[in-house]
Protein backbone atom coordinates (compact mmCIF):
# COMPACT_ATOMS: atom_id res chain seq x y z
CA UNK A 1 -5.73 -36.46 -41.29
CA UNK A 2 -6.10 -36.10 -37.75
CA UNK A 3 -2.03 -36.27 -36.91
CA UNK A 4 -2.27 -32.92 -38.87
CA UNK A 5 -4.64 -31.03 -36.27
CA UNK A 6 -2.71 -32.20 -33.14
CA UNK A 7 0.47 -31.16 -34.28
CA UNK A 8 -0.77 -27.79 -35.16
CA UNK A 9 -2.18 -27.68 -31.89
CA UNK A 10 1.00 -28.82 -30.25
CA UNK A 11 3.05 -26.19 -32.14
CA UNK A 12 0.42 -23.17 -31.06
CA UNK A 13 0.92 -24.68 -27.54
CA UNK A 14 4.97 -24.49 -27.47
CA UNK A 15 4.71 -20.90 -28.84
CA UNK A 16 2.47 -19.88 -26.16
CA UNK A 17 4.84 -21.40 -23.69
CA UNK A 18 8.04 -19.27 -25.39
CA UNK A 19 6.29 -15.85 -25.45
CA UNK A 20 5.27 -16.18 -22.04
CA UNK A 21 8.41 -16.85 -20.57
CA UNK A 22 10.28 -14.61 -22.91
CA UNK A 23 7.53 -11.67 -21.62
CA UNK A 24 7.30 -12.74 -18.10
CA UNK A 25 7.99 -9.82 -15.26
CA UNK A 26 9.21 -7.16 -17.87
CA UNK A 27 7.96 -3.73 -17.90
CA UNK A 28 7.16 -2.19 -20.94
CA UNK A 29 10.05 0.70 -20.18
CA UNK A 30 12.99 1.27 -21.18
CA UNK A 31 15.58 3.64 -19.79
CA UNK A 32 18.98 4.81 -21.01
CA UNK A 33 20.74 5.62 -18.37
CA UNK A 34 20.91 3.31 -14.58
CA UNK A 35 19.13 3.78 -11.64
CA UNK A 36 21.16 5.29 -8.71
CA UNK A 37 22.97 3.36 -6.16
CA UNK A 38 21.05 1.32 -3.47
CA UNK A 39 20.83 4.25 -0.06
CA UNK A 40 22.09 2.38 3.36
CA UNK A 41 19.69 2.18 5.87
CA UNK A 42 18.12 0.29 8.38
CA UNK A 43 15.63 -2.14 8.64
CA UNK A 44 12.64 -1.21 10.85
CA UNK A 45 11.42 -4.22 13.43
CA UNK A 46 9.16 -6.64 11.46
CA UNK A 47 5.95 -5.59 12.85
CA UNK A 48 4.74 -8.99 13.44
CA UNK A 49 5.07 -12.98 12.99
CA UNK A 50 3.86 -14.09 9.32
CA UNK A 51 5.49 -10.68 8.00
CA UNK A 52 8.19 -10.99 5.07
CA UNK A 53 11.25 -8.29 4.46
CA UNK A 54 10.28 -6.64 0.57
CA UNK A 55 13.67 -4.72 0.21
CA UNK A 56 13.22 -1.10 -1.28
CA UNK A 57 14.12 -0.45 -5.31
CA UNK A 58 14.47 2.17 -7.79
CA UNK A 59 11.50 2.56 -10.02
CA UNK A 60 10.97 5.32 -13.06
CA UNK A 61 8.31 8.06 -13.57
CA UNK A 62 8.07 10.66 -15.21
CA UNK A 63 11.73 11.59 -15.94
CA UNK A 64 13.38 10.75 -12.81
CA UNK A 65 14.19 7.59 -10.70
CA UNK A 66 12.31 7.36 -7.37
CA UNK A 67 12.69 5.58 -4.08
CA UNK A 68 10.25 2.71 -3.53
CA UNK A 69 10.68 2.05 0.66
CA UNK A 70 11.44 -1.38 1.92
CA UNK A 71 8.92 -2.31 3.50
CA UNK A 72 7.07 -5.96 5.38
CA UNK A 73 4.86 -7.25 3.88
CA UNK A 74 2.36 -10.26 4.89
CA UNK A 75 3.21 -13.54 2.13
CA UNK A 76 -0.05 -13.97 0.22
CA UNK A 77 0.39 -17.75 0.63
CA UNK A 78 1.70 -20.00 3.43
CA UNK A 79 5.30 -21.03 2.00
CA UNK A 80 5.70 -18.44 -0.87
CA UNK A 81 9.25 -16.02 -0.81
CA UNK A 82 9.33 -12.54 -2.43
CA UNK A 83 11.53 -12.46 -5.47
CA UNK A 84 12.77 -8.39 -5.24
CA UNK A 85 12.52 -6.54 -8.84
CA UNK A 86 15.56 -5.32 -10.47
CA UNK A 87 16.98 -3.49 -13.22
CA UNK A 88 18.68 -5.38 -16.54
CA UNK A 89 20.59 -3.90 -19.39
CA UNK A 90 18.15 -4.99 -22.47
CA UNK A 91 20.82 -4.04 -25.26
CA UNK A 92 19.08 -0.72 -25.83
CA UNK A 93 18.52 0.52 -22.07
CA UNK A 94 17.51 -0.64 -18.82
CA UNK A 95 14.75 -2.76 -18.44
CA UNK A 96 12.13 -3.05 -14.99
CA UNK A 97 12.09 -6.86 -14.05
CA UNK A 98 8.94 -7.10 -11.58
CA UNK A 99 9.25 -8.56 -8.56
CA UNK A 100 6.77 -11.42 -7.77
CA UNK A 101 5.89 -14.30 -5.04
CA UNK A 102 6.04 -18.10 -5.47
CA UNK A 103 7.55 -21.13 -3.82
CA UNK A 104 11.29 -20.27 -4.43
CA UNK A 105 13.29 -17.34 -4.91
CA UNK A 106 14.03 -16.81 -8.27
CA UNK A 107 16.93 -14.78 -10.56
CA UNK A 108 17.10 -10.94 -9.22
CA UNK A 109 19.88 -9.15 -10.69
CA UNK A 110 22.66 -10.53 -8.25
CA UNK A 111 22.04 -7.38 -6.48
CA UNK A 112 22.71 -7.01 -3.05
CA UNK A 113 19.65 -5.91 -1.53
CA UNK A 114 20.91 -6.47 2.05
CA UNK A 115 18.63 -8.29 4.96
CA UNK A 116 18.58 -11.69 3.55
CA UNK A 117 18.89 -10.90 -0.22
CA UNK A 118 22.44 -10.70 -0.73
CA UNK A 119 22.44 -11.77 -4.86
CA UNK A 120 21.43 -15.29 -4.68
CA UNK A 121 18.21 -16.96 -3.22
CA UNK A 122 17.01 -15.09 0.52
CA UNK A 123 19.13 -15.84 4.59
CA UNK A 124 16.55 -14.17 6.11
CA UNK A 125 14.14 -16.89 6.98
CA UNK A 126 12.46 -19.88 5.75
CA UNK A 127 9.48 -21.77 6.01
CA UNK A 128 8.42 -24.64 8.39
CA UNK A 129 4.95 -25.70 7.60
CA UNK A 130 2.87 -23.06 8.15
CA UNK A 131 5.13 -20.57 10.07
CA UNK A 132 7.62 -18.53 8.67
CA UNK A 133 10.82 -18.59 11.24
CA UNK A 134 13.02 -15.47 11.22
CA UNK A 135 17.10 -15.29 11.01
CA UNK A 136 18.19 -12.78 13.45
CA UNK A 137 21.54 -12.54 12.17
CA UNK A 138 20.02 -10.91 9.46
CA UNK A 139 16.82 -9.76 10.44
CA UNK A 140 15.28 -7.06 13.17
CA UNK A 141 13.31 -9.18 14.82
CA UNK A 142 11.71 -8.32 18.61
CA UNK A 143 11.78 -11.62 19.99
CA UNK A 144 9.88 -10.58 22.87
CA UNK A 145 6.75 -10.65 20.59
CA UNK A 146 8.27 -13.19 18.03
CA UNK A 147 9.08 -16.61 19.36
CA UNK A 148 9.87 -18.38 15.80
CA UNK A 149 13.53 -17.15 15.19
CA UNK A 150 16.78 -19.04 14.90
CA UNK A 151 20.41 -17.78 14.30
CA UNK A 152 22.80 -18.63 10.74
CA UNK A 153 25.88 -16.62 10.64
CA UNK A 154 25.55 -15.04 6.96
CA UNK A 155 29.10 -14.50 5.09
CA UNK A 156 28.60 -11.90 2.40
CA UNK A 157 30.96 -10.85 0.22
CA UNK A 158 29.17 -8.20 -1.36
CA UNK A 159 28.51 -5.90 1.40
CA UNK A 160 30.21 -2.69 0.31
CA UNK A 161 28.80 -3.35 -3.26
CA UNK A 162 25.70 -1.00 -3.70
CA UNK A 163 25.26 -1.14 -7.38
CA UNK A 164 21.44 -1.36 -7.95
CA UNK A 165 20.97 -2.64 -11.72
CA UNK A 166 22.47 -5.82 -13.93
CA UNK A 167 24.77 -5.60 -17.22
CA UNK A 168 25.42 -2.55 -18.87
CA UNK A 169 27.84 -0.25 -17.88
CA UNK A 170 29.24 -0.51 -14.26
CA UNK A 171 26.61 -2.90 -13.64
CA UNK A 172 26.36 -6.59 -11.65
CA UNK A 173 27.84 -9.05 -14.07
CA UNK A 174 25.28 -12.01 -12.85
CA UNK A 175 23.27 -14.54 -14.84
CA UNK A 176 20.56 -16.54 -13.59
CA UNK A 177 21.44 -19.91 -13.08
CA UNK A 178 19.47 -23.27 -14.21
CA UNK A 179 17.25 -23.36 -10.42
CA UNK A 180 16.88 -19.49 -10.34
CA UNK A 181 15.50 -19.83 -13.97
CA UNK A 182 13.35 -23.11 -13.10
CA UNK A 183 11.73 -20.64 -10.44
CA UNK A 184 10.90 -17.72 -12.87
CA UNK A 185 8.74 -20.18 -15.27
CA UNK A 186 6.98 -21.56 -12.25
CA UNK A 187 3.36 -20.35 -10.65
CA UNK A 188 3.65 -16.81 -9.26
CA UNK A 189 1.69 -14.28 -7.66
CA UNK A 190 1.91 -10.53 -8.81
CA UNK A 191 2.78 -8.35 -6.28
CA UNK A 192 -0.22 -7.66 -4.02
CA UNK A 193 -2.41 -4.56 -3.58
CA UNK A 194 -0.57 -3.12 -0.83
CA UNK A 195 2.29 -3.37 -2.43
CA UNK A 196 0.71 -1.34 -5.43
CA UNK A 197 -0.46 1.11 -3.10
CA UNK A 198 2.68 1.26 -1.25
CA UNK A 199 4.20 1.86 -4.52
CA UNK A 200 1.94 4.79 -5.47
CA UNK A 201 2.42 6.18 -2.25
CA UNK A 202 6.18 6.56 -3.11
CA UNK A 203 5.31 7.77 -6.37
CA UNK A 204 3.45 10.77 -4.93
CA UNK A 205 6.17 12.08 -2.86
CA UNK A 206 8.60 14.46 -4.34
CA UNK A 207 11.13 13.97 -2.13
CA UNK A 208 11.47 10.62 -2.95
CA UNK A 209 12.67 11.52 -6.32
CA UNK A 210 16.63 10.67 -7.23
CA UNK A 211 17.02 14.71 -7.73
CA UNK A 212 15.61 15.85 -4.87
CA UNK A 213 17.25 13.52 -2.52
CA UNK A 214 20.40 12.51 -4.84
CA UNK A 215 20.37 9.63 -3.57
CA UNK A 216 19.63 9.45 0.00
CA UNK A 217 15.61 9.29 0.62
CA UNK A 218 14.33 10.57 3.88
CA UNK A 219 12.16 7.31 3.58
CA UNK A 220 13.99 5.03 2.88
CA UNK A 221 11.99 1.91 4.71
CA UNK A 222 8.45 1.15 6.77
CA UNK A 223 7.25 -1.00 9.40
CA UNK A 224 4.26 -1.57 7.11
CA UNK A 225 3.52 -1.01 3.50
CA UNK A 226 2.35 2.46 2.88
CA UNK A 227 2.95 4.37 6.16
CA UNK A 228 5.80 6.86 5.34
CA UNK A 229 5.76 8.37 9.08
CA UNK A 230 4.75 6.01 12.02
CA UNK A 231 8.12 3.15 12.19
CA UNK A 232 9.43 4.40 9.05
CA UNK A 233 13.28 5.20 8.84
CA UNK A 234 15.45 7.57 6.68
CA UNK A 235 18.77 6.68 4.79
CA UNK A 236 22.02 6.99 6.53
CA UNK A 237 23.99 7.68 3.47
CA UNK A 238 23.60 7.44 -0.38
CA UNK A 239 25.30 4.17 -1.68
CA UNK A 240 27.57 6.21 -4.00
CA UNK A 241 27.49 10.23 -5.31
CA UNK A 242 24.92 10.58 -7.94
CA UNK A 243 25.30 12.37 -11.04
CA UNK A 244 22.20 11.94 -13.18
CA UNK A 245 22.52 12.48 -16.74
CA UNK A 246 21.18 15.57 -18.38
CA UNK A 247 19.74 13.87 -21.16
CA UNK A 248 16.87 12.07 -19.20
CA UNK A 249 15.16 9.78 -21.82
CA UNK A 250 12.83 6.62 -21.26
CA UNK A 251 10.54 5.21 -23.46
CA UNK A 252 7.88 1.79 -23.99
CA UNK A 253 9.77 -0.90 -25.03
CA UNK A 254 8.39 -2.42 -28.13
CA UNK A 255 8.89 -6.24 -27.57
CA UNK A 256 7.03 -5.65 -23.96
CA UNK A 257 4.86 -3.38 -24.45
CA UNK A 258 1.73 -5.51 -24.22
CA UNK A 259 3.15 -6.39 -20.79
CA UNK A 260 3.71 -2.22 -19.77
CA UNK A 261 1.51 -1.21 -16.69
CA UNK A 262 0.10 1.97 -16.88
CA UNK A 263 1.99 5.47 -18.00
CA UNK A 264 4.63 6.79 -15.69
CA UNK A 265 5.11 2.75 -14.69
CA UNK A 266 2.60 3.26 -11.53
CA UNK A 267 -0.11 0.74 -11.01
CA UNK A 268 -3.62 2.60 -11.38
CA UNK A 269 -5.37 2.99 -8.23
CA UNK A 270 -8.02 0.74 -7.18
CA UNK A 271 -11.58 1.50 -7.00
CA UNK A 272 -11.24 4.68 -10.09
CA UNK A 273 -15.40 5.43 -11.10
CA UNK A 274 -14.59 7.52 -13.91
CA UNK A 275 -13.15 7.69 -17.37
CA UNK A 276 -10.51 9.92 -16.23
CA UNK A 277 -9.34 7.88 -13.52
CA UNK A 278 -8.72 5.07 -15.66
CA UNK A 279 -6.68 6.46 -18.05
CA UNK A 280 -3.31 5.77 -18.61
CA UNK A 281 -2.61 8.71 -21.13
CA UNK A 282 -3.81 10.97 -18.00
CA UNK A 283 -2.14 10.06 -14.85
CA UNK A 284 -3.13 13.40 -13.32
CA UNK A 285 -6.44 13.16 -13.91
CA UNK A 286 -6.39 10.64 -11.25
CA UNK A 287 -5.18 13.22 -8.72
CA UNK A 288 -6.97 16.15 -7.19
CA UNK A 289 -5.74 20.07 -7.05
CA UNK A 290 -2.41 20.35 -5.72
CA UNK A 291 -0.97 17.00 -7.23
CA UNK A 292 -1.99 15.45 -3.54
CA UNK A 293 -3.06 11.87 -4.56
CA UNK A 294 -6.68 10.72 -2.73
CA UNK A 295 -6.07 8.32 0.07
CA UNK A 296 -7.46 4.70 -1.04
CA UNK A 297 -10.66 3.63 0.57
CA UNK A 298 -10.34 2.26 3.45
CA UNK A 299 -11.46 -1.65 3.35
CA UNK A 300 -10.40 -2.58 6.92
CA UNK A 301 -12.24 -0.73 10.14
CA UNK A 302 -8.45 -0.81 11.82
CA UNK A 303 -7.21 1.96 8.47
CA UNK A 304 -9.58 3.98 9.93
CA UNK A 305 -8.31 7.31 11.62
CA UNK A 306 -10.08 7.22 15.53
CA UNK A 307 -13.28 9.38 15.48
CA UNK A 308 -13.31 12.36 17.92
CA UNK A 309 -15.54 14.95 19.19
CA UNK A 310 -16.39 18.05 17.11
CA UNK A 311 -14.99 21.25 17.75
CA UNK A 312 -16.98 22.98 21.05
CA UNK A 313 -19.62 25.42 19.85
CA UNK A 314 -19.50 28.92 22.04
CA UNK A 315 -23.28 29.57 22.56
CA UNK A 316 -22.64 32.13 25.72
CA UNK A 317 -24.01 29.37 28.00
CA UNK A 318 -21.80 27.50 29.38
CA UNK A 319 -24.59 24.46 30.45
CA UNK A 320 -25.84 24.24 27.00
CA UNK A 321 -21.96 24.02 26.16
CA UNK A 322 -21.16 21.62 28.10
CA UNK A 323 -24.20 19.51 27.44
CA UNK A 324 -23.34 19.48 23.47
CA UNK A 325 -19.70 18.48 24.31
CA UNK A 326 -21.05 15.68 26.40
CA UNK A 327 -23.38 14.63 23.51
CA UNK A 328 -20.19 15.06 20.69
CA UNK A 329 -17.75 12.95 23.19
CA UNK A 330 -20.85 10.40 23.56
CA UNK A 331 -21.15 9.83 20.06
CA UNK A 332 -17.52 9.34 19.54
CA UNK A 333 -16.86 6.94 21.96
CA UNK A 334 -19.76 4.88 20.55
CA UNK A 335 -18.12 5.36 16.99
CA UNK A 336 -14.96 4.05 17.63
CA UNK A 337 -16.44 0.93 20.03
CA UNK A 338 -17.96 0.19 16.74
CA UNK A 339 -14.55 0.37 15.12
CA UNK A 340 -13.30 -2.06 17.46
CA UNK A 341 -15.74 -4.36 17.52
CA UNK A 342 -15.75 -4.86 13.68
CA UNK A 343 -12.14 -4.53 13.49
CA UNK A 344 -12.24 -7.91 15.80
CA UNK A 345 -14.81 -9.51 13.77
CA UNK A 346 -12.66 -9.00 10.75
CA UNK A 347 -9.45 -10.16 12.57
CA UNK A 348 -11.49 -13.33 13.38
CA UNK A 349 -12.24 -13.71 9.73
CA UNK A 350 -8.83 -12.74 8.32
CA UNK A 351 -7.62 -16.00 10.71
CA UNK A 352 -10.24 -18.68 9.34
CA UNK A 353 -9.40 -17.87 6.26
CA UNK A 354 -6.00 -18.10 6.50
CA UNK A 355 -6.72 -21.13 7.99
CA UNK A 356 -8.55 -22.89 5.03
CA UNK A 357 -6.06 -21.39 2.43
CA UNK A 358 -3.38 -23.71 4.71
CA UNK A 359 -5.56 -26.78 4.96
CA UNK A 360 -6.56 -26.50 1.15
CA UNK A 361 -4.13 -28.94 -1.77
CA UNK A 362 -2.50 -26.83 -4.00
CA UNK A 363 -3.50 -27.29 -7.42
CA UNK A 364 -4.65 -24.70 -9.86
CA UNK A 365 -8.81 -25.30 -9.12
CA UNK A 366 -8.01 -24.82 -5.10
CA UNK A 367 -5.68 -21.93 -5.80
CA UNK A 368 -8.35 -20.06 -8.13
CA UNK A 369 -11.13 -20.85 -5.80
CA UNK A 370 -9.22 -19.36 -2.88
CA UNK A 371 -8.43 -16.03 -4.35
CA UNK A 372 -11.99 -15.47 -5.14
CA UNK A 373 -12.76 -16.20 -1.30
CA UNK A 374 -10.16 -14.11 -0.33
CA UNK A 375 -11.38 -11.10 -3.21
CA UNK A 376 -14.83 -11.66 -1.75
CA UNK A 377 -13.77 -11.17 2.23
CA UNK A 378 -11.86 -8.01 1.30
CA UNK A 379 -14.51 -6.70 -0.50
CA UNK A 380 -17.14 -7.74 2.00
CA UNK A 381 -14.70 -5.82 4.60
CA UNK A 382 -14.19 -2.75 2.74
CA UNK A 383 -18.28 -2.33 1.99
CA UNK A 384 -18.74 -2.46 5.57
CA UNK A 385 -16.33 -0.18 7.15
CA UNK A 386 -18.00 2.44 4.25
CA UNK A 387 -21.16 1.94 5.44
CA UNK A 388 -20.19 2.04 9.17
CA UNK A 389 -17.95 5.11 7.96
CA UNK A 390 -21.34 6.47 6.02
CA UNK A 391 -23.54 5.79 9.21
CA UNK A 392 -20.98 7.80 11.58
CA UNK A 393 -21.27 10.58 9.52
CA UNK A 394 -25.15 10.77 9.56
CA UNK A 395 -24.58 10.55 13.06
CA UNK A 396 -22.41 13.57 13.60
CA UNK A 397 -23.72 15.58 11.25
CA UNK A 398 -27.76 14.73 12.84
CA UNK A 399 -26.89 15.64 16.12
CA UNK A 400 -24.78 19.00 14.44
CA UNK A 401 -28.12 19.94 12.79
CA UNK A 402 -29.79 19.41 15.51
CA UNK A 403 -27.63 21.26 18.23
CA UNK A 404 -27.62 24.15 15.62
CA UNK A 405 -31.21 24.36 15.97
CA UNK A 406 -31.60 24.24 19.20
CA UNK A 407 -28.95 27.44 19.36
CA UNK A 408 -31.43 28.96 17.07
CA UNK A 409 -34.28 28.71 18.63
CA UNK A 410 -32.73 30.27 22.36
CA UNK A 411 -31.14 32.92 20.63
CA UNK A 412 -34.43 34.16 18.93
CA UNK A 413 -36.57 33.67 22.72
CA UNK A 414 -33.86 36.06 23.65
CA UNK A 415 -34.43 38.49 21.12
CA UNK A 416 -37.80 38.09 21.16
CA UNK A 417 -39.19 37.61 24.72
CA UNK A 418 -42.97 36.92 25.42
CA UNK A 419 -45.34 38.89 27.57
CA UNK A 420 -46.51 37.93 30.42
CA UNK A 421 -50.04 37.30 30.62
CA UNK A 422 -50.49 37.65 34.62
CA UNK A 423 -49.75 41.57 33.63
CA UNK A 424 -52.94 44.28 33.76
CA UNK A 425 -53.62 45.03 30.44
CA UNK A 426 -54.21 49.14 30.02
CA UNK A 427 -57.67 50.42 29.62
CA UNK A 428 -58.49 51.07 26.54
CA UNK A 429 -59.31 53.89 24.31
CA UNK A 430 -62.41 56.37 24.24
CA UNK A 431 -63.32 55.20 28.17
CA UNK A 432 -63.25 57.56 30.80
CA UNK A 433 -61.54 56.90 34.16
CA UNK A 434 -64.16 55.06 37.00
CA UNK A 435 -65.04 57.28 39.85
C-alpha cells in the first residue's frame, strides 16, 4: 500500500519537471509576422571592470516592434553569462524567448548578435574566479582603466548575416544542441531590475518603434542600462530594408500564457501604490498626461540629479540679493556633500556585499539567503536617498518661505514708514497761542 503513494508522488514530480521546462523563458505572445533585421552599430566602452555586454533585441508592444538598446550590464553573480533573448517560429507565429543569467550560455536563436555572441555560446570574455577578463578583439574595452583583458582572434562566419529571429520564413535554421539545452534546464536568474527598467525606458520612446525608425534606431546602444543620452550611440545602418506588414496582428499564446508578463509585453514598473498602476489591462494608467512615463525612484544617492541654487529673487536691493543667493548656493553645496558622502557609504556597502555573495557555497539555502540580503541593501538604499531627497526639500523650500517673508516685511516698512518720535508734536485744538 505504500509503493502506491510514492509512485504517485514520483509521477506528480516528473510532470512538474516537463511543464517547467516545456514553459521555461517563453512569453505569452505570439506574433505573425518577424521582427526586423538586427541595426549595425557600435558598441559603447564598457563603463567599467565587472560590467557584461547585453546585446540589444527586438521586443513587441502594442502593434509594432521596438528597439531594446544594447546595453552593460553588471552580472548579478560572480561567474554567471547573459543568455540574449530571441525570437522562434512556434508553428503559429513568433514566439519571445527571454533572455536570462546562469553559469553557461545557453540556446539563443543562432543569431548573430555581434560582440561576443556570434550564434553559439559568448568570445567576449570569461570568467577567472572572481573577475570577469575582457576579449578585446571583440570587445571596447579602455584598458587604461581596465587591466583584466586578453586578446582571441574571433573567426565568424556570420558577420553579414543580420537576420534577428529563428525558423519560419527567412529565418536562422539553428537548433539547440545537447550542452546549450543542458544550460536552459539549469538554475537561472531572470533578468534584473535594471534591465526591466532599461526595457521600459525603450518602450516609452516612440522613436524607437520599427515604423518610425524602419529599422535604424537613433539609440541603438548605452554605456549603462537606461541612459538613452550620456555614452549612448545611434545605428549606422538598418541590417536590411524593412517592409512591415499591413496586417499587424499579435496575440497571448495559449500554451504560455500563465508564463505572459504584463500587457503590451513590458515588465510593470516597480514601486506602483495604486490599483491602476498595477494593472495589466491598463498600461496607461501607469503613465501620466502626455504618455511621458514617471522616472523610477531613485534608490541610489549617485541617480540623483546634483542639487543647485534656486532661481535669484529681484527684491530691488541688491545686498538682500546677494545675501539670499549666498544662502541658496550654501544650502546646495551642503546638499550635494550629503550626496556624496552617502553615495560613498553605499559604494562601501555595495563592495562587502559583493564580497560575501563571492565567499558564500552555492547551494540553493546560500543563494536564497543572499538575494534577500541583497533585496534588503537596495531597499535600505533607496529609503534613504528618499528621505535625504525629502529632507533637501524641507530645506529649500524653509529657507524659500522664509526669504519670502523677510521680502514682505521690507516692502510693507517701505510703504508704511513710522514717525519719528524726536518730532514736536502740534498744539492741539481749542488752545490759544502763548504770549
Amino acid at each position: 500500500m505504500r509503493i502506491i503513494p510514492s509512485l504517485r508522488s514520483m509521477l506528480f514530480a516528473l510532470v512538474l519537471v516537463v511543464v517547467s521546462t516545456a514553459s521555461f523563458g517563453q512569453i505569452g505572445i505570439s506574433v505573425s509576422f518577424g521582427p526586423p533585421a538586427l541595426p549595425i552599430y557600435e558598441q559603447p566602452f564598457c563603463p567599467g571592470d565587472g560590467y557584461l555586454w547585453t546585446p540589444g533585441y527586438w521586443a513587441y508592444g502594442e502593434d509594432d516592434y521596438y528597439w531594446v538598446p544594447g546595453t552593460w550590464i553588471e552580472a548579478p553573480e560572480v561567474g554567471y553569462l547573459w543568455t540574449p533573448p530571441y525570437w522562434g517560429w512556434g508553428g503559429n507565429g513568433f514566439l519571445f524567448h527571454e533572455g536570462y543569467w546562469g553559469s553557461e550560455i545557453g540556446f539563443y536563436g543562432g543569431i548573430d548578435y555581434g560582440y561576443g555572441y556570434f550564434g553559439r555560446g559568448y568570445e567576449g570574455g570569461r570568467w577567472e574566479h572572481d573577475r570577469f577578463f575582457y576579449n578585446r578583439e571583440v570587445n571596447n574595452v579602455n584598458v587604461t582603466n581596465i587591466h583584466n583583458t586578453y586578446n582571441t582572434t574571433v573567426i565568424n562566419n556570420n558577420s553579414n548575416n543580420h537576420v534577428s529571429y529563428n525558423g519560419g520564413n527567412g529565418g536562422i535554421e539553428a537548433r539547440p544542441t545537447h550542452q546549450e539545452e543542458n544550460a536552459g534546464n539549469g538554475r537561472h536568474i531572470q533578468p534584473v531590475a535594471a534591465q526591466r527598467q532599461h526595457e521600459q525606458t525603450a518602450h516609452a520612446n516612440p522613436e524607437l518603434r520599427s515604423a518610425a525608425n524602419q529599422g535604424k534606431p537613433p539609440v541603438a546602444a548605452t554605456a549603462k542600462p537606461g541612459d538613452f543620452r550620456g555614452g549612448a550611440v545611434p545605428a549606422k545602418e538598418a541590417g536590411a530594408p524593412y517592409h512591415p506588414p499591413s496586417n499587424r496582428t499579435a496575440e497571448k499564446s495559449p500554451a504560455n500564457a500563465s508564463a505572459a508578463r504584463p500587457q503590451n509585453n513590458v515588465p510593470r514598473p516597480p514601486g506602483a501604490n495604486h490599483a491602476a498602476e498595477q494593472s495589466p489591462a491598463s498600461p496607461q494608467a501607469a503613465r501620466p498626461e502626455n504618455n511621458v512615463p514617471r522616472p523610477p525612484a531613485a534608490t541610489h544617492a549617485k541617480e540623483i540629479q546634483p542639487h543647485a541654487p534656486s532661481a535669484a529673487q529681484d527684491t530691488g536691493n541688491p545686498k538682500l540679493d546677494q545675501k539670499y543667493q549666498q544662502q541658496q548656493q550654501k544650502l546646495s553645496t551642503q546638499q550635494n556633500r550629503d550626496h556624496e558622502r552617502l553615495q560613498q557609504k553605499q559604494d562601501q556597502e555595495h563592495q562587502r556585499q559583493a564580497q560575501q555573495n563571492a565567499s558564500q557555497a552555492r547551494n540553493q539555502q546560500v543563494e536564497q539567503r543572499r538575494q534577500q540580503q541583497t533585496q534588503q541593501v537596495e531597499q535600505k538604499h533607496q529609503q534613504q536617498t528618499q528621505q535625504l531627497e525629502q529632507r533637501h526639500q524641507q530645506q529649500t523650500q524653509h529657507v524659500e518661505q522664509r526669504q519670502t517673508k523677510q521680502q514682505q516685511q521690507q516692502q510693507k516698512q517701505q510703504d508704511h514708514p513710522q514717525p519719528n518720535r524726536n518730532e514736536p508734536k502740534p498744539n492741539g485744538g481749542g488752545g490759544g497761542e502763548n504770549p
